[in-house]
Protein backbone atom coordinates (compact mmCIF):
# COMPACT_ATOMS: atom_id res chain seq x y z
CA UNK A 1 11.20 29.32 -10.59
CA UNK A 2 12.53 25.80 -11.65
CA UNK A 3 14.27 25.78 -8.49
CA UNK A 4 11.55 26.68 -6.37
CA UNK A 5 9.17 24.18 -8.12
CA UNK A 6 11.81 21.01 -7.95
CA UNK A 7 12.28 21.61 -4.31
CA UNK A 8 8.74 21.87 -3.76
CA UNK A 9 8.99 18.25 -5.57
CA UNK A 10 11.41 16.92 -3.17
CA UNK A 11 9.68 18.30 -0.10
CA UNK A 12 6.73 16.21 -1.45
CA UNK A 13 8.51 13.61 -1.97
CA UNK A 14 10.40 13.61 1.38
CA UNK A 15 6.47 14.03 2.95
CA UNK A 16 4.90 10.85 1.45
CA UNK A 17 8.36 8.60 1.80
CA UNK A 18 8.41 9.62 5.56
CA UNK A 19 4.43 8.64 5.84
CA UNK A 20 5.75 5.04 4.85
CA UNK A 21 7.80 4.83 7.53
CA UNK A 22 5.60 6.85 10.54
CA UNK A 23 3.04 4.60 9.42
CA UNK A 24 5.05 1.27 10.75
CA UNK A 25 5.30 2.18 14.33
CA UNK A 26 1.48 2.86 14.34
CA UNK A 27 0.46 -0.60 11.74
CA UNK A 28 2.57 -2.70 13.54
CA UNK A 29 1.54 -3.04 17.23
CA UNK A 30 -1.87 -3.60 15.10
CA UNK A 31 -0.39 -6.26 13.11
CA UNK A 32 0.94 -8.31 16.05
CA UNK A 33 -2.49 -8.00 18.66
CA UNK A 34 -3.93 -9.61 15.48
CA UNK A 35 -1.26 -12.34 15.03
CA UNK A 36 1.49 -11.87 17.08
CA UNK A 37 5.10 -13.58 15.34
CA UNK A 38 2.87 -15.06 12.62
CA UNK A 39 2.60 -11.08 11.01
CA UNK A 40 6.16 -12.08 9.59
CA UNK A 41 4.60 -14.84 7.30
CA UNK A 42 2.13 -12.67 5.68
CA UNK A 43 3.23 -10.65 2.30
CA UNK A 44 1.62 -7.70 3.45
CA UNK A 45 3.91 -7.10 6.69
CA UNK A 46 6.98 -7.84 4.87
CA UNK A 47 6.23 -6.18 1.56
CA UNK A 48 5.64 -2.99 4.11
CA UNK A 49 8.96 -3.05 6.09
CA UNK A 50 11.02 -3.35 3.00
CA UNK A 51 9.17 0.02 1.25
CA UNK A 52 9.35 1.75 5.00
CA UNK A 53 13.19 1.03 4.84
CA UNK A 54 13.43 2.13 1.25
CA UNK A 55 11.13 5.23 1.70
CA UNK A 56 13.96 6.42 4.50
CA UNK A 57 17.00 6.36 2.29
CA UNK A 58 14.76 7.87 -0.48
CA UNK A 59 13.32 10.62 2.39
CA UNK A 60 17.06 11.08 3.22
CA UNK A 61 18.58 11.55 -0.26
CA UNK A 62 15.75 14.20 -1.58
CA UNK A 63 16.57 16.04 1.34
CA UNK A 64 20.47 15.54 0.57
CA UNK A 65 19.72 16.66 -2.89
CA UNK A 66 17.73 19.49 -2.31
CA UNK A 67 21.31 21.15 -1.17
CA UNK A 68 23.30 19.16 -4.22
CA UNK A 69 20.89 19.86 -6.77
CA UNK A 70 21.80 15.81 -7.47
CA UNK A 71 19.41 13.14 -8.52
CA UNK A 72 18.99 9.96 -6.75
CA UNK A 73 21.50 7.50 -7.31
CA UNK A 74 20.04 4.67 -9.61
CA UNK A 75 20.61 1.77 -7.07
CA UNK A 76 18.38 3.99 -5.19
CA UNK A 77 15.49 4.12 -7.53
CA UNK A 78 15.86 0.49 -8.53
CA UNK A 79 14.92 -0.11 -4.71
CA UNK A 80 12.11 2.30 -4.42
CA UNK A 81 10.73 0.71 -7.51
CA UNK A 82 10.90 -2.83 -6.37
CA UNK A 83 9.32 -1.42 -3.19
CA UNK A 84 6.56 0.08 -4.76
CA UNK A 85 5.92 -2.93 -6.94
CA UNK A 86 5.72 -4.94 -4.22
CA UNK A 87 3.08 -2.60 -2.16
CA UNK A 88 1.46 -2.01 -5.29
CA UNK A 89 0.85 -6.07 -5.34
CA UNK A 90 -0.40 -5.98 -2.23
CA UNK A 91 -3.28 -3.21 -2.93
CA UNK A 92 -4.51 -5.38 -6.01
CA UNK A 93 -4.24 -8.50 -4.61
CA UNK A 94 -6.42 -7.22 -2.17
CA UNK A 95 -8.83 -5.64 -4.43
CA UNK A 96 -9.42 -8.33 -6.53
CA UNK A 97 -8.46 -11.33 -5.15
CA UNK A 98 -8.77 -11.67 -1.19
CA UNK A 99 -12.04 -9.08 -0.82
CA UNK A 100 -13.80 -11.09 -2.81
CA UNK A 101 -13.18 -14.11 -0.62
CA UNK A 102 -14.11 -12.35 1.99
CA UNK A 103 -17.51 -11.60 0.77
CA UNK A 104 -19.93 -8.62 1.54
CA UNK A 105 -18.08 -6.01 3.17
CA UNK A 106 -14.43 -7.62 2.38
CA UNK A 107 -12.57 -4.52 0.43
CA UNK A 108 -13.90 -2.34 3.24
CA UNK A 109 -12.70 -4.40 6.07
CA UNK A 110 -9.32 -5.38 4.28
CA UNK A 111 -8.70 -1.42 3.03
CA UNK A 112 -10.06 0.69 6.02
CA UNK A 113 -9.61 -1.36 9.08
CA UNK A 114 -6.93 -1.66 11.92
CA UNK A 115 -3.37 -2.04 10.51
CA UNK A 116 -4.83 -2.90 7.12
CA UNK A 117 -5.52 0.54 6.50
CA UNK A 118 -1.87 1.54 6.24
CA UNK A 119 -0.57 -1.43 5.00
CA UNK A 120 -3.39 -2.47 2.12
CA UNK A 121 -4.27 1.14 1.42
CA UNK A 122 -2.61 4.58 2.59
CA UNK A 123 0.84 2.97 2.20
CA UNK A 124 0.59 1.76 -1.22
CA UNK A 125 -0.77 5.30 -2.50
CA UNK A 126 1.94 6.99 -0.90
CA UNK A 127 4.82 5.16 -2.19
CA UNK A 128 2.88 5.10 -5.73
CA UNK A 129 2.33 8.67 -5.95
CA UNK A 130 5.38 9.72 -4.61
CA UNK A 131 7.02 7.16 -7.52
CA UNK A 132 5.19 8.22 -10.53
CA UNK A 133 5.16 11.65 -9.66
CA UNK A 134 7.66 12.80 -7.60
CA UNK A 135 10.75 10.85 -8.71
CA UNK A 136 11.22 10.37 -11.99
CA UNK A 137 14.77 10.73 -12.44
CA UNK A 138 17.01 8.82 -13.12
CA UNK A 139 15.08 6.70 -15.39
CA UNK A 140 15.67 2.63 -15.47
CA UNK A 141 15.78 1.03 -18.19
CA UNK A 142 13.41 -1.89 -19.05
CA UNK A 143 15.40 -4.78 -17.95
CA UNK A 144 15.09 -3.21 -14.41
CA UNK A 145 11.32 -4.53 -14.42
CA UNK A 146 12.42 -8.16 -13.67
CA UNK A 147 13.64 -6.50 -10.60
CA UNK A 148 10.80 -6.43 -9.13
CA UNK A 149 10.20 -10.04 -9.17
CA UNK A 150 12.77 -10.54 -6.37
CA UNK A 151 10.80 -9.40 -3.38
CA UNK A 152 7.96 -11.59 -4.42
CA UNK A 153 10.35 -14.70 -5.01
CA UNK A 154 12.04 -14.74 -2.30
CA UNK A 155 9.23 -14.48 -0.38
CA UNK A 156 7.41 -17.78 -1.75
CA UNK A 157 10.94 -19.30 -1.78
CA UNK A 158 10.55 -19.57 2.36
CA UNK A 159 6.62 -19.75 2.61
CA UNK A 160 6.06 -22.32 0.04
CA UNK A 161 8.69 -24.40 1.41
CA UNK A 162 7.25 -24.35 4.69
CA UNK A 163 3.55 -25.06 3.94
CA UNK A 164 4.65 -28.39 2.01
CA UNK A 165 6.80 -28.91 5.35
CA UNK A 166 3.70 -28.68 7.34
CA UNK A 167 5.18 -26.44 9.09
CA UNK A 168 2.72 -23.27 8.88
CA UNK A 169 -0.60 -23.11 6.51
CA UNK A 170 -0.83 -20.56 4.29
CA UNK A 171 -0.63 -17.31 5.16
CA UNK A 172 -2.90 -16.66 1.80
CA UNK A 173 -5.49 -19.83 0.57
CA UNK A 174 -2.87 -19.66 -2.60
CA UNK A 175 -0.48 -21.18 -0.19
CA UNK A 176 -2.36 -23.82 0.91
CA UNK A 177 -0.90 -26.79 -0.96
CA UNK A 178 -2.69 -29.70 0.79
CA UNK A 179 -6.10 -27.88 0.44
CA UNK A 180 -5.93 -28.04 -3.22
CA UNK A 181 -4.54 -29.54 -6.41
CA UNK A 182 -1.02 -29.53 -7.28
CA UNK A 183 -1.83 -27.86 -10.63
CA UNK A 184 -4.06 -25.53 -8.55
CA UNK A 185 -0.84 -24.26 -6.96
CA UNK A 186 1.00 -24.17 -10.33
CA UNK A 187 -1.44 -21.95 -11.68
CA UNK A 188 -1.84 -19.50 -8.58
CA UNK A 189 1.96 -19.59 -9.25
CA UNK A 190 2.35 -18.77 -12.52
CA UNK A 191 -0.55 -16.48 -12.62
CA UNK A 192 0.88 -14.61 -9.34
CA UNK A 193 4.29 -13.96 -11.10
CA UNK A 194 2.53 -13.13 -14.59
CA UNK A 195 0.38 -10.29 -12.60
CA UNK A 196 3.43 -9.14 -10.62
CA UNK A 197 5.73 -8.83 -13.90
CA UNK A 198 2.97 -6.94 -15.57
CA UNK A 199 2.28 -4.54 -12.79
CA UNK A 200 5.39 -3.81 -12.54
CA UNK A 201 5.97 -3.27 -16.17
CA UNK A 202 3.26 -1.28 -16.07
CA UNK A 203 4.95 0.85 -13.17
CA UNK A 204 8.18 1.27 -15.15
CA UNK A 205 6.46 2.45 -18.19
CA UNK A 206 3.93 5.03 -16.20
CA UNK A 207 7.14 5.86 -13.79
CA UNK A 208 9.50 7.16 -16.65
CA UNK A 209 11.06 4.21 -17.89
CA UNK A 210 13.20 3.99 -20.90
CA UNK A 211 12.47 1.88 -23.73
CA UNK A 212 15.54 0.11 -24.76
CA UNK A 213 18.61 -0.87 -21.64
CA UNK A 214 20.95 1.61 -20.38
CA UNK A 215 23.94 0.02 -18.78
């Protein structure tokens, strides 16, 4: 029966990972009528490439372990975490800071329309259902969390660069460092980060995570 029931876990697990990454080929071609090359500048479309990516080598081990009886390597779960974290960032970004920029009717038209509805909302479930529930082995340990800082970091490490370049505006109104002042930006900064690290933390914790570092 345990067998039964863990490879019952991994076929789930395989199911939501591989939604990811069907999902791309349909959000995509969305994305770009919308914006063409610009997609690449926005969090959302990167964030969503990197978990589609991760969510096939995850797809492809559960299936590898369902014959191995093996876990996932921890490399592997670090970058399904950091993937997660980063989608997960995405969804409440959107919740609570962009839809209410975008007025009456802004959740539902940045969660339920076009590509947005994979990327801001069926995405992000999947990857954060599949992670809390569905692969919880091997644990990380807590100094994994800052992991999930990277995505986000690199990220504003080209787009802020470029907006004070002139080069492109925004993607996101946090970007905009010529609209607003410079300890505006600081504080959308430091506040972005704060949010990401405690999400994340919060994902560890919820996902499994062990309390003290395992090396």
């Amino acid at each position: 029966m345990k067998k039964f029931l863990d490879t019952c876990r991994r076929l789930l697990s395989i199911a939501l990972n591989l939604f990811v990454l069907c999902a791309e080929p349909i959000a995509l071609p969305l994305s770009w009528e919308m914006g063409q090359a610009q997609i690449f500048t926005f969090y959302t479309e990167d964030s969503n490439i990197f978990a589609a990516a991760v969510c096939t080598l995850v797809a492809v081990c559960q299936l590898w372990c369902i014959f191995t009886g093996g876990e996932l390597p921890r490399w592997l779960k670090r970058l399904k975490f950091m993937a997660t974290s980063c989608l997960l960032l995405t969804f409440l970004t959107v919740v609570f800071v962009l839809a209410p920029m975008n007025g009456e009717g802004g959740l539902y038209m940045l969660l339920c329309t076009s590509s947005m509805l994979y990327h801001h909302l069926l995405n992000p479930m999947a990857a954060l259902l599949s992670y809390l529930l569905l692969e919880r082995e091997p644990h990380l340990p807590r100094s994994d969390v800052r992991w999930a800082l990277l995505p986000t970091l690199a990220y504003a490490a080209v787009i802020l660069p470029l907006n004070i370049l002139r080069v492109i505006v925004g993607p996101y109104p946090f970007f905009e460092v010529y609209h607003q002042p410079v300890y505006v930006s600081v504080l959308w900064a430091v506040g972005l980060l704060g949010v990401n690290y405690l999400y994340a933390w919060l994902l560890w914790r919820l996902g499994g995570g062990r309390p003290r570092s395992a090396r």
